[in-house]
Protein backbone atom coordinates (compact mmCIF):
# COMPACT_ATOMS: atom_id res chain seq x y z
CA UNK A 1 0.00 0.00 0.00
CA UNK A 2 1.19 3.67 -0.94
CA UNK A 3 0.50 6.30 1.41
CA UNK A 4 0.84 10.17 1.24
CA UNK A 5 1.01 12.82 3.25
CA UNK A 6 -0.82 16.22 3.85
CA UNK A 7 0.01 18.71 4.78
CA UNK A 8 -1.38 20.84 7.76
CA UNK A 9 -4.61 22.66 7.19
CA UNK A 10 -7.13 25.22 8.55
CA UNK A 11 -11.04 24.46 7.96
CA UNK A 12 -13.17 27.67 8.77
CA UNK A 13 -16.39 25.99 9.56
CA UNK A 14 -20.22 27.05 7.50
CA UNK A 15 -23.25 26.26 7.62
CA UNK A 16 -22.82 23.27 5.47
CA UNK A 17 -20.69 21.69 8.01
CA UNK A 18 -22.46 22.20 11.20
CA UNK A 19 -24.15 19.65 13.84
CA UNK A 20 -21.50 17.22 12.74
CA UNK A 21 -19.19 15.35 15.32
CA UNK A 22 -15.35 16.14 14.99
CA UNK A 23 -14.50 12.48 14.61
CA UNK A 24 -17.60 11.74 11.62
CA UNK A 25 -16.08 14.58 9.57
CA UNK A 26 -13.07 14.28 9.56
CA UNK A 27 -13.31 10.27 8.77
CA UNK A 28 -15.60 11.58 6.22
CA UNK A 29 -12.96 14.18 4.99
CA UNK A 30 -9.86 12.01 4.82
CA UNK A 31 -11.73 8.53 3.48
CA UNK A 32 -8.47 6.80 3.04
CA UNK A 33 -6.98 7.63 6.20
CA UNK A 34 -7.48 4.40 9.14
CA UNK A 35 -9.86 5.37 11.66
CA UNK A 36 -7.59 4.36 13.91
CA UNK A 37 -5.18 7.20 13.07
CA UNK A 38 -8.19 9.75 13.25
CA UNK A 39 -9.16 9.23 16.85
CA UNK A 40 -5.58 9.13 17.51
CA UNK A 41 -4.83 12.53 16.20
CA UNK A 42 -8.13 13.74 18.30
CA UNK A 43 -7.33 11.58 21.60
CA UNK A 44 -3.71 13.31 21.08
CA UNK A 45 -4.69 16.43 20.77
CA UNK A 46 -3.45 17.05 17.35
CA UNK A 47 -6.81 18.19 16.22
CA UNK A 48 -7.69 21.65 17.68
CA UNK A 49 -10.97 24.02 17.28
CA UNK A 50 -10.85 27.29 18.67
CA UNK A 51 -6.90 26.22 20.07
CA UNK A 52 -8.72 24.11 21.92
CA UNK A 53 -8.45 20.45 22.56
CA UNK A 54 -11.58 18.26 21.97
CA UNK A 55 -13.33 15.41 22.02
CA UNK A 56 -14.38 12.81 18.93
CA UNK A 57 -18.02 13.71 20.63
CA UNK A 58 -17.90 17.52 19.72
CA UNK A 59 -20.48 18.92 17.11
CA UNK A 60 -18.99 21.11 14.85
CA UNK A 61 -20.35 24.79 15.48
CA UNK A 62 -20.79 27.67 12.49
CA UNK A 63 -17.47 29.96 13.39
CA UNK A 64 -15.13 27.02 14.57
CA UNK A 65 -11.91 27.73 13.49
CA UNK A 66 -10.78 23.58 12.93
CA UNK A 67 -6.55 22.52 13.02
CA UNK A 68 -5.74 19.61 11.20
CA UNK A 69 -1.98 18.42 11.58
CA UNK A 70 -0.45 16.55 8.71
CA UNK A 71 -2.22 13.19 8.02
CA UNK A 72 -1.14 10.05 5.86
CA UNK A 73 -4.27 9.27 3.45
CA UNK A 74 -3.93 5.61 1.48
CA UNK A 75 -3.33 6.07 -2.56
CA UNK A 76 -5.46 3.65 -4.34
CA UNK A 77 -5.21 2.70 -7.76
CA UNK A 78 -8.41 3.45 -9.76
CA UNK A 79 -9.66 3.52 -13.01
CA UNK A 80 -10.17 6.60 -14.39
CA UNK A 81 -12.81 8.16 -16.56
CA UNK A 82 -12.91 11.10 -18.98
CA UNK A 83 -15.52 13.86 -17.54
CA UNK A 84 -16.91 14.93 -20.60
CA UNK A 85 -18.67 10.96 -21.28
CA UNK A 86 -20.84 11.49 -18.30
CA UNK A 87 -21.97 14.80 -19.83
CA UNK A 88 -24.30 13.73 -22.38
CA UNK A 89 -25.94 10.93 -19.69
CA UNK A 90 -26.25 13.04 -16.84
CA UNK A 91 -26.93 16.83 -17.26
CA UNK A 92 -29.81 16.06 -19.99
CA UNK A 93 -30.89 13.72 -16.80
CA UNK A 94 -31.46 16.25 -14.84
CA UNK A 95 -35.70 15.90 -13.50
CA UNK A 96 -35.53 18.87 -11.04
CA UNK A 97 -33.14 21.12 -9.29
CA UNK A 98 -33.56 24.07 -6.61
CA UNK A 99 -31.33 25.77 -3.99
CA UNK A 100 -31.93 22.60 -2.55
CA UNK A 101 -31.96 19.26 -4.14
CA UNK A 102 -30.67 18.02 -7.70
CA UNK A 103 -32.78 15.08 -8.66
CA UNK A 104 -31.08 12.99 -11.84
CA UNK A 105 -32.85 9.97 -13.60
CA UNK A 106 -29.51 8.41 -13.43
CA UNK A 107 -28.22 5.74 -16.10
CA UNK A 108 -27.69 2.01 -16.28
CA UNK A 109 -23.61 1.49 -15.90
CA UNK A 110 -22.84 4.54 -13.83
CA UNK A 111 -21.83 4.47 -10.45
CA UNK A 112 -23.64 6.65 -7.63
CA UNK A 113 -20.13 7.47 -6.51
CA UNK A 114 -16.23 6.32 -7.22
CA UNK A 115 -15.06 2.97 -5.24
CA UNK A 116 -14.10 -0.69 -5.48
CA UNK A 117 -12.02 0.49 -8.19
CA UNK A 118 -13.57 3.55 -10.00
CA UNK A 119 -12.73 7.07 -9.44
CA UNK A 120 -15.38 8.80 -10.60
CA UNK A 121 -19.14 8.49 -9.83
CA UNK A 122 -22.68 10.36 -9.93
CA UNK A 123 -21.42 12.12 -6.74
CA UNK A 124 -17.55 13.36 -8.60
CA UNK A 125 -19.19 14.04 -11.66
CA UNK A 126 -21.26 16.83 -10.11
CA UNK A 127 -18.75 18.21 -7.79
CA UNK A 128 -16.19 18.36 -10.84
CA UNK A 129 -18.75 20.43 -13.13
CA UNK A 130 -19.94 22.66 -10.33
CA UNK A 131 -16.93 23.52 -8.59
CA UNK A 132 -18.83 26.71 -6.94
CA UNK A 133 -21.43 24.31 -4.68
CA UNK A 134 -20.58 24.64 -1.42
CA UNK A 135 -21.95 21.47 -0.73
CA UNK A 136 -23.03 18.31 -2.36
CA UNK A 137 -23.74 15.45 -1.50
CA UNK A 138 -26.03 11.83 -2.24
CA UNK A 139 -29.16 11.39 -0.15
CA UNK A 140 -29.74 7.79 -1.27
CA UNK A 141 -27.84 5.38 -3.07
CA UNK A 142 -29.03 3.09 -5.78
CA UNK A 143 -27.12 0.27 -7.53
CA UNK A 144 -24.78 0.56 -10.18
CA UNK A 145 -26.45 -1.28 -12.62
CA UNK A 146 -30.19 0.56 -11.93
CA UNK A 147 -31.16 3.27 -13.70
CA UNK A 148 -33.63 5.71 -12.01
CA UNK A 149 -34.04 8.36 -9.70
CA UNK A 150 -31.51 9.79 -7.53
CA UNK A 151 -31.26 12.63 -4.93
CA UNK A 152 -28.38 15.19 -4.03
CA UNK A 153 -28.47 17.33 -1.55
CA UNK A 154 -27.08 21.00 -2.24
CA UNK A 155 -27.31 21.90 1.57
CA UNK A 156 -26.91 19.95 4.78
CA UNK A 157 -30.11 20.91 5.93
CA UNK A 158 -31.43 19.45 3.44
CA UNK A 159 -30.11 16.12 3.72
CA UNK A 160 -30.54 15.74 7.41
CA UNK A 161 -34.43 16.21 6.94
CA UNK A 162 -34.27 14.23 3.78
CA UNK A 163 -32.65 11.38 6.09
CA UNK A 164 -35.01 11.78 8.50
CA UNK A 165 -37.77 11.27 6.18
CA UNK A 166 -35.89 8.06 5.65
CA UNK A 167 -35.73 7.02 8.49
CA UNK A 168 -39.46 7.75 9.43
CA UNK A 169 -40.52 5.80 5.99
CA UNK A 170 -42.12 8.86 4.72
CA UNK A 171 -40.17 8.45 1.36
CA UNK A 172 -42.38 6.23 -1.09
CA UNK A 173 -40.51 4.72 -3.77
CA UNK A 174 -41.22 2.51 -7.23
CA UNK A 175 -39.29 0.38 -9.23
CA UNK A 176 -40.19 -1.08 -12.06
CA UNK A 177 -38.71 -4.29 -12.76
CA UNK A 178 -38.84 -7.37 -15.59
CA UNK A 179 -38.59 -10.88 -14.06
CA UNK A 180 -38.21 -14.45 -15.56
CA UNK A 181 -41.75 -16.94 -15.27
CA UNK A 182 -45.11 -15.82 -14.07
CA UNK A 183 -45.01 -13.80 -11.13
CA UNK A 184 -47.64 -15.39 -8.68
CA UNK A 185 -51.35 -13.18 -8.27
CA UNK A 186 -51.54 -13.99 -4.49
CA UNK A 187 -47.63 -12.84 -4.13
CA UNK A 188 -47.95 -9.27 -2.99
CA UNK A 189 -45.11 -8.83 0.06
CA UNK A 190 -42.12 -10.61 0.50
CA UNK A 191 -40.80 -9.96 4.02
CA UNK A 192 -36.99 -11.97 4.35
CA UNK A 193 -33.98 -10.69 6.12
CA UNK A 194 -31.13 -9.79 4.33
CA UNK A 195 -27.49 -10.48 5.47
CA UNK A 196 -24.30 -9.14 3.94
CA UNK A 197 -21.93 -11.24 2.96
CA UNK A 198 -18.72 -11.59 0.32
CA UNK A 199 -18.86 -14.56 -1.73
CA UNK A 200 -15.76 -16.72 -2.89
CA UNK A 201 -14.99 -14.60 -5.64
CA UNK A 202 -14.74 -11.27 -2.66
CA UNK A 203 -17.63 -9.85 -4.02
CA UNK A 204 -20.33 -8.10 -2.12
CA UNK A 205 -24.13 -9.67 -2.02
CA UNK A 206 -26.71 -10.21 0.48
CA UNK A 207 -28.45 -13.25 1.36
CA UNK A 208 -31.77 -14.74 3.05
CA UNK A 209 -30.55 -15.18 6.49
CA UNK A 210 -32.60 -15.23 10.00
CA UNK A 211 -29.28 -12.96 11.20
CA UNK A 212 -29.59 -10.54 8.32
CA UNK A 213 -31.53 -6.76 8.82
CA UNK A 214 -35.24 -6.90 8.56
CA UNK A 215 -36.60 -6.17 4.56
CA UNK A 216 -40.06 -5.75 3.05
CA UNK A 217 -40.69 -4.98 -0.35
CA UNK A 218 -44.24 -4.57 -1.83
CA UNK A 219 -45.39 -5.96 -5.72
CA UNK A 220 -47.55 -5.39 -7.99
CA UNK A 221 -48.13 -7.07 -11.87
CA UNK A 222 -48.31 -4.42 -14.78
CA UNK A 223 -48.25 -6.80 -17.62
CA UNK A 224 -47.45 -10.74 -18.16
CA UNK A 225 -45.35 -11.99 -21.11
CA UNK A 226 -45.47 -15.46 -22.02
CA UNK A 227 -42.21 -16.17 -20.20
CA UNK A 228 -41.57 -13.04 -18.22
CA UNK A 229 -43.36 -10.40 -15.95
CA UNK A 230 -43.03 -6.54 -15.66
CA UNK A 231 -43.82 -6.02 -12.10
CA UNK A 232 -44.48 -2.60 -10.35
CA UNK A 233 -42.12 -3.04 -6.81
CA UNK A 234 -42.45 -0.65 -3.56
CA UNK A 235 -39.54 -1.31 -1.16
CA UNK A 236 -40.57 -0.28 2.23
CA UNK A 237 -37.20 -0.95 3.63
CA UNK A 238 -34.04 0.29 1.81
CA UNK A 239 -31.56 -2.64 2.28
CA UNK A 240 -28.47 -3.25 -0.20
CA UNK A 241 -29.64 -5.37 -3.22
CA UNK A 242 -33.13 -5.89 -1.64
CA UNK A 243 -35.33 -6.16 -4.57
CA UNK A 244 -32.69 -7.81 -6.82
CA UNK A 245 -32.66 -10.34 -3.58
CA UNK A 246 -36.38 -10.98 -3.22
CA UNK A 247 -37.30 -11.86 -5.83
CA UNK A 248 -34.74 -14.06 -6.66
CA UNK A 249 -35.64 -15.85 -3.78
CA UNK A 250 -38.67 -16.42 -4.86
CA UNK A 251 -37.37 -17.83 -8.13
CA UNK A 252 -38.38 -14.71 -10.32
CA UNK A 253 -34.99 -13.46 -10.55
CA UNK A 254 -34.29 -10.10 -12.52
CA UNK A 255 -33.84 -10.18 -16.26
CA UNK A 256 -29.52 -9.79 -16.88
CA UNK A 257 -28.85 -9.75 -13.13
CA UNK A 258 -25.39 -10.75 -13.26
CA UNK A 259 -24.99 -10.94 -9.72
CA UNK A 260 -28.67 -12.51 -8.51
CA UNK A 261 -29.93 -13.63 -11.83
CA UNK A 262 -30.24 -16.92 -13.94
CA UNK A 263 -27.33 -16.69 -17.01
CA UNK A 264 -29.47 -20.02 -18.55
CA UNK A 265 -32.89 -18.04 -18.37
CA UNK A 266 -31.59 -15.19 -19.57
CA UNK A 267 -29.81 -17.26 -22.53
CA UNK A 268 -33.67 -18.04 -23.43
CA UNK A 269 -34.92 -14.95 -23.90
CA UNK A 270 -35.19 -13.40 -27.66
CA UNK A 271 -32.70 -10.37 -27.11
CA UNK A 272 -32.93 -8.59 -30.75
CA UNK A 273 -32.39 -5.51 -29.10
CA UNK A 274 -28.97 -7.02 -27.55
CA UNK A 275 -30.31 -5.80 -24.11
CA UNK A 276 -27.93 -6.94 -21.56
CA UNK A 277 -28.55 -4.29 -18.45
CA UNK A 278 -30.22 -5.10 -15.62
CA UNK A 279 -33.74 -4.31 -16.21
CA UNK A 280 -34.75 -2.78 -12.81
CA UNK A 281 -35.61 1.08 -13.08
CA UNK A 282 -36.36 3.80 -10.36
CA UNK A 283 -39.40 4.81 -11.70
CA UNK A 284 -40.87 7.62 -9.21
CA UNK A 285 -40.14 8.79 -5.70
CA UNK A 286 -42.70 10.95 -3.36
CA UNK A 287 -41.60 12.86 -0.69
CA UNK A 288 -42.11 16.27 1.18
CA UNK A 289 -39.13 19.04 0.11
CA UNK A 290 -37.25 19.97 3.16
CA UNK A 291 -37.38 23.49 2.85
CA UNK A 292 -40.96 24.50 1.62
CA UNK A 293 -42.55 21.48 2.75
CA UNK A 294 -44.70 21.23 -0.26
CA UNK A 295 -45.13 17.03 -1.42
CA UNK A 296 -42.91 16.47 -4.83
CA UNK A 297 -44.40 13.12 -6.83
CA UNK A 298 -40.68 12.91 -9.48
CA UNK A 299 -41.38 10.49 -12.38
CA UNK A 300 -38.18 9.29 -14.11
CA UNK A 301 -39.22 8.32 -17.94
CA UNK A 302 -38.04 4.28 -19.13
CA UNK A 303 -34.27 4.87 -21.34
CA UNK A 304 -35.20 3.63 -25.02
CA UNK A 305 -33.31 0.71 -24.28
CA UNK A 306 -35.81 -0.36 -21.95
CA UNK A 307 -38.89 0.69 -23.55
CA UNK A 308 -37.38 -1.11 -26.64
CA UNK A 309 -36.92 -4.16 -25.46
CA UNK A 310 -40.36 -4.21 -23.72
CA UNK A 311 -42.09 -4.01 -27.66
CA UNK A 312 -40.63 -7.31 -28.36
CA UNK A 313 -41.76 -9.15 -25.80
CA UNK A 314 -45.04 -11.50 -26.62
């Protein structure tokens, strides 16, 4: 591992940073940096606000005047994408902005944010083409490989009563999804736990497992094919996976899941569109804006790709 190292730095603290515990931002700040050495440099007293010594408890106060000594952050090695291919995807993807929020009806194939070896995601994209946002950051996270609606936050404000909303299940989402065989009339709710785990191969899924974090998602049938069925889905819980998950448990996996699907199913179906995404889309999201309070209903339209593929299905 390759390490470097940063030099000492004074953070003026805003609005944008307030109500947030010393030891949360800064392990939010310096991602690559062990925790280990952040609570050290706080327990030390290395970290100062106000020339003051604190403790990993504090909550960052509008006017702080925050020392950071010099800190080792880890280099990682990442692949590395040209800005201008996200333009075309994501700032004509753009369903509503304010002072507030930036909603995107994000692609198939783009990450929410760089990791497990990219460097640039939704998230960098933004930051990178609106260098004058003080702040900016994801409310929710959706897979990789769904396409559909996604939330940024342009002030902290906002995203703390956006995650409270969360939290409180007042956020009402739809997905639209195509499955393999003949989703079952009486099958409405699948309630399983879902457990995280890393598979042989190290890579991340979740499983049906008593020990796993309680998940309920909701169904509903728009339209059966001979073979396959597109299915309106309402997650009430917002677990990792979770709809990819259920209903692959229930043997109505997703159509080119390449992590929960069924490669010989999916070798059956009549692809003359060469559709290979995952066909799982984030089709509308309700929630009350955090500033005005007024309900927003935000419908994200099918790609073509999708909507293609659906018109040759019998």
């Amino acid at each position: 591992m390759t390490y470097k190292t940063l030099s000492a730095s004074i953070i003026y603290i805003n609005e944008d940073m307030i109500n947030q515990r010393i030891d949360n931002f800064l392990k939010k700040k310096f991602k690559n940096t062990p925790k280990s050495m952040i609570y050290r440099i706080i327990r030390t007293g290395k970290v100062r606000i106000n020339k003051k010594r604190i403790k990993p408890n504090y909550k960052l106060k509008i006017g702080d005047y925050l020392k950071v000594p010099s800190i080792k952050v880890l280099i990682q090695e990442k692949k590395y994408f040209n800005v201008k291919n996200y333009e075309k995807n994501l700032l004509n993807n753009i369903l509503y902005e304010d002072d507030h929020l930036l909603i995107i009806n994000k692609p198939s194939g783009i990450a929410v944010h760089g990791g497990s070896g990219l460097n640039f995601g939704v998230i960098e994209y933004f930051r990178n083409v609106r260098p004058l946002e003080k702040f900016l950051e994801l409310v929710h996270r959706i897979d990789r490989d769904t396409s559909g609606i996604l939330i940024l936050a342009k002030k902290r404000t906002s995203l703390v009563k956006m995650h409270q909303q969360i939290r409180e299940n007042k956020i009402k989402k739809e997905y639209i999804a195509l499955v393999h065989g003949l989703w079952p009339h009486n099958l409405k709710k699948i309630s399983q736990p879902l457990l995280k785990i890393t598979s042989n191969n190290k890579q991340k899924k979740v499983i049906i497992n008593d020990n796993g974090k309680i998940s309920e998602t909701y169904f509903q049938i728009k339209k059966q094919y001979s073979f396959t069925t597109l299915i309106s889905v309402f997650p009430k819980t917002g677990r990792t996976h979770q709809i990819r998950a259920h209903t692959s448990h229930v043997g109505c996996p997703i159509l080119f899941d390449k992590r929960y699907g069924n490669l010989d199913l999916d070798k059956l179906i009549k692809n003359k569109e060469s559709c290979n995404r995952l066909l799982l889309h984030a089709i509308s999201i309700n929630f009350i804006h955090p500033s005005n309070g007024n309900i927003l209903n935000i419908k994200a339209p099918l790609d073509m790709n999708i909507r293609n593929f659906l018109q040759t299905l019998v």
